[in-house]
Protein backbone atom coordinates (compact mmCIF):
# COMPACT_ATOMS: atom_id res chain seq x y z
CA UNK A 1 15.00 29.20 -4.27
CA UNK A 2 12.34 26.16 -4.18
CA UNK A 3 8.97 27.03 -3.26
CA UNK A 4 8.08 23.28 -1.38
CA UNK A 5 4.34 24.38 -0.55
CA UNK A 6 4.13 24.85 -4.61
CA UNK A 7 5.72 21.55 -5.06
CA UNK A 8 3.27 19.94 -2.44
CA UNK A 9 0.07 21.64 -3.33
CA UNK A 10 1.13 19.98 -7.01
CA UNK A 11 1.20 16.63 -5.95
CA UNK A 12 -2.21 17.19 -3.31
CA UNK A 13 -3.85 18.51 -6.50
CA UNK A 14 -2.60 15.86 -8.60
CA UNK A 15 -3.98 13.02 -6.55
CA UNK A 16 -6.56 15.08 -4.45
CA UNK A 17 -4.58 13.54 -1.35
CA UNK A 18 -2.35 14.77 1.64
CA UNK A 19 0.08 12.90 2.37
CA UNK A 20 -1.16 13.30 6.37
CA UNK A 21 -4.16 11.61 5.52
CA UNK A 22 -1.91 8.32 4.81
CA UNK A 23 -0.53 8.59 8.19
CA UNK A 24 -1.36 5.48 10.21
CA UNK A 25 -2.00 3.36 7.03
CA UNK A 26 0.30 0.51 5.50
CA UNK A 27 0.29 -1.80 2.55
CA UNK A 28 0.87 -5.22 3.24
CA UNK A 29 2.24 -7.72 0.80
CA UNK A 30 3.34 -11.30 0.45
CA UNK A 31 3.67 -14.60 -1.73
CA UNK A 32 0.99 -17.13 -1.20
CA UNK A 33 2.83 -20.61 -2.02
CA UNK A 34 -0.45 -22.59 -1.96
CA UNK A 35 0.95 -26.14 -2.97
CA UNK A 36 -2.68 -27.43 -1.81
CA UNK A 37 -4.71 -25.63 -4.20
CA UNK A 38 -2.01 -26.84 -6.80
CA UNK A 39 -1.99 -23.37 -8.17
CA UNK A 40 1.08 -21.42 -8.64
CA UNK A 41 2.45 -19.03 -6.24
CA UNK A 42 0.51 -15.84 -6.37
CA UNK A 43 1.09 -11.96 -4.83
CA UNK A 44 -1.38 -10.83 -2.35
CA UNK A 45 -1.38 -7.19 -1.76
CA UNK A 46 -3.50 -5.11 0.83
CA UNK A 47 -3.17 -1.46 0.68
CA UNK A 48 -4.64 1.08 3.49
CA UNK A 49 -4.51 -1.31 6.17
CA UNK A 50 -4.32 0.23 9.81
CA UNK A 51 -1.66 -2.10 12.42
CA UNK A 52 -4.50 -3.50 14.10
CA UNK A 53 -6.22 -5.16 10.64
CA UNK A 54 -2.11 -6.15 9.84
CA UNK A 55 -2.24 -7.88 13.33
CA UNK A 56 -5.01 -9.56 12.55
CA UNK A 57 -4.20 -10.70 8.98
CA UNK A 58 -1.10 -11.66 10.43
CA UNK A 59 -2.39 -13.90 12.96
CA UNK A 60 -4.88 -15.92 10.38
CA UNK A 61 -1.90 -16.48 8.69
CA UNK A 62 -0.45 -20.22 7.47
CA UNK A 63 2.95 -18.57 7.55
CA UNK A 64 4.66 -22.20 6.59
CA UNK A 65 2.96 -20.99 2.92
CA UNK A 66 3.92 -17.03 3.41
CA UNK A 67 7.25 -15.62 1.71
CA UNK A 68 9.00 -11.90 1.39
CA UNK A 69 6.52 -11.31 3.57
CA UNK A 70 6.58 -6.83 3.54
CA UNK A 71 4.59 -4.28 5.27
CA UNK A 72 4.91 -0.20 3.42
CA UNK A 73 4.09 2.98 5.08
CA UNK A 74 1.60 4.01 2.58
CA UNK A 75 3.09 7.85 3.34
CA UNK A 76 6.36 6.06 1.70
CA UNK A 77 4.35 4.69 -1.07
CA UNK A 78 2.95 8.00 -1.73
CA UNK A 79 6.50 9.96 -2.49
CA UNK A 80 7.11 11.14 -6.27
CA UNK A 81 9.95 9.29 -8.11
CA UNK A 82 11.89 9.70 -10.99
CA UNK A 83 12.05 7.16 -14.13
CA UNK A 84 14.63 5.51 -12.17
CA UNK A 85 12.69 4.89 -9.17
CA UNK A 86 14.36 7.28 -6.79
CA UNK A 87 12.83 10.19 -4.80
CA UNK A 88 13.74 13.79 -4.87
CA UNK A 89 16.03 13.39 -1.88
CA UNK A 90 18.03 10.44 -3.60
CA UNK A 91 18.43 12.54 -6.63
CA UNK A 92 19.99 14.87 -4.82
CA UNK A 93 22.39 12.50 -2.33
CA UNK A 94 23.38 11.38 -5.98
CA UNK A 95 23.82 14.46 -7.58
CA UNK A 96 20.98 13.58 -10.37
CA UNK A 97 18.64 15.64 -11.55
CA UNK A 98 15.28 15.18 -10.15
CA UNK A 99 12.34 14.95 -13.15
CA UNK A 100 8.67 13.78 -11.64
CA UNK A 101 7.77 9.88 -13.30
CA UNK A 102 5.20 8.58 -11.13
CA UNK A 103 4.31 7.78 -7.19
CA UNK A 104 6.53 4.88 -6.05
CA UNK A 105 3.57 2.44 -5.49
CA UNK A 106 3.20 2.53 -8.96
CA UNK A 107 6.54 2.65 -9.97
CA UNK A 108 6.92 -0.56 -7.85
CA UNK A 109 3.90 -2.47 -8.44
CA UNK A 110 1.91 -0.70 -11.42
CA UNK A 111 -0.32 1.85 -12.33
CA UNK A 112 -3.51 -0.54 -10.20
CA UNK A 113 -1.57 0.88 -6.92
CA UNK A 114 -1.87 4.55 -7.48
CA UNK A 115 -2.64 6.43 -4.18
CA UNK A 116 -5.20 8.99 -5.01
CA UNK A 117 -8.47 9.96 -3.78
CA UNK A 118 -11.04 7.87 -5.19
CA UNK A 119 -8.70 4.86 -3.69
CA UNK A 120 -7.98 5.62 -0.69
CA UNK A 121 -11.14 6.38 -0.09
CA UNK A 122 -12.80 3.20 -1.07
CA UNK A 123 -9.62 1.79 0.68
CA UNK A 124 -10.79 3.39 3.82
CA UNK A 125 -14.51 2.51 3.16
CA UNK A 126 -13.69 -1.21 3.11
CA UNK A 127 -11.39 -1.30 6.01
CA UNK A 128 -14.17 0.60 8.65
CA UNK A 129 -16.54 -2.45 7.17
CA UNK A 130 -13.80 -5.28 8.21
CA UNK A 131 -13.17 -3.36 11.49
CA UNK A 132 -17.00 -3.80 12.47
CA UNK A 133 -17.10 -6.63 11.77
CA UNK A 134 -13.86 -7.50 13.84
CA UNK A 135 -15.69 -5.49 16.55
CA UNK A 136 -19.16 -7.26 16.42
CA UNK A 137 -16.66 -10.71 17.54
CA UNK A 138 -16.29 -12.33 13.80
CA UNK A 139 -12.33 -13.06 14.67
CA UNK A 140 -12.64 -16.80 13.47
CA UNK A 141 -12.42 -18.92 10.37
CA UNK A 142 -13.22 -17.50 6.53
CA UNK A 143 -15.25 -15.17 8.29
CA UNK A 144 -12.49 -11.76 8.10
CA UNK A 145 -11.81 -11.73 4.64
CA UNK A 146 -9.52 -8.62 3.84
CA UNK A 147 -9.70 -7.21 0.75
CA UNK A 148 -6.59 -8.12 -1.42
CA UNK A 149 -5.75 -7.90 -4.86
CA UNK A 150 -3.73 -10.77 -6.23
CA UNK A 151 -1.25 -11.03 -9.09
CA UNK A 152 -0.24 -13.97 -10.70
């Protein structure tokens, strides 16, 4: 029989991260289609974002410029997948054998997005800074910048 706490304390070790302390965060992620700045369409990606910073972002939005607009449960993000992209439990629904690849973040978007502890940390870092500021009343303009990282 499986030992799961083995399996977990694996991954925790791995990454130095439990996956409770993603609870409550999300990684939101669009396509900026800018046709103003005459610049191509570009991905904007904010991880470790908390649903009052995604309410927020969402409001500053110029959504007429906004596609595939996504939000992630960074708890989802953090799950182990195969080569394949498919989690333990999908293995099994499929009858596949189950062999550790990567987290899905980076299986989806690249080895940048791994969920580990020096990230999330400065992930978390950043997003108490942005929610003082929201708190001292700096709602308007250029003023709320969140922290994204953009691929081309």
């Amino acid at each position: 029989m499986r030992d799961v706490n083995k399996e977990k304390n694996f991954y925790e070790i791995k990454y130095g991260v439990s996956p409770w302390e993603l609870t409550g965060l999300f990684f939101m992620e669009y396509r900026d289609n800018n046709p103003d700045t005459g610049q191509l369409s570009r991905w904007v990606r904010s991880p470790c974002m908390n649903a009052r910073a995604i309410d927020i972002a969402k409001q500053q939005m110029d959504w007429s410029n906004v596609d595939n607009f996504t939000i992630w449960s960074m708890e989802d993000l953090f799950q182990p997948v195969d080569r394949h992209g498919f989690t333990e439990f999908e293995c099994q629904t499929r009858n596949m054998e189950f062999s550790f690849w990567s987290q899905k973040s980076e299986y989806m978007f690249g080895d940048k997005y791994q969920i580990n502890r020096d990230t999330l940390c400065s992930q978390k870092r950043r997003a108490r800074k942005e929610t003082k500021r929201l708190k001292e009343g700096l709602r308007a303009g250029d003023e709320v910048v969140f922290h994204r990282y953009e691929v081309a």
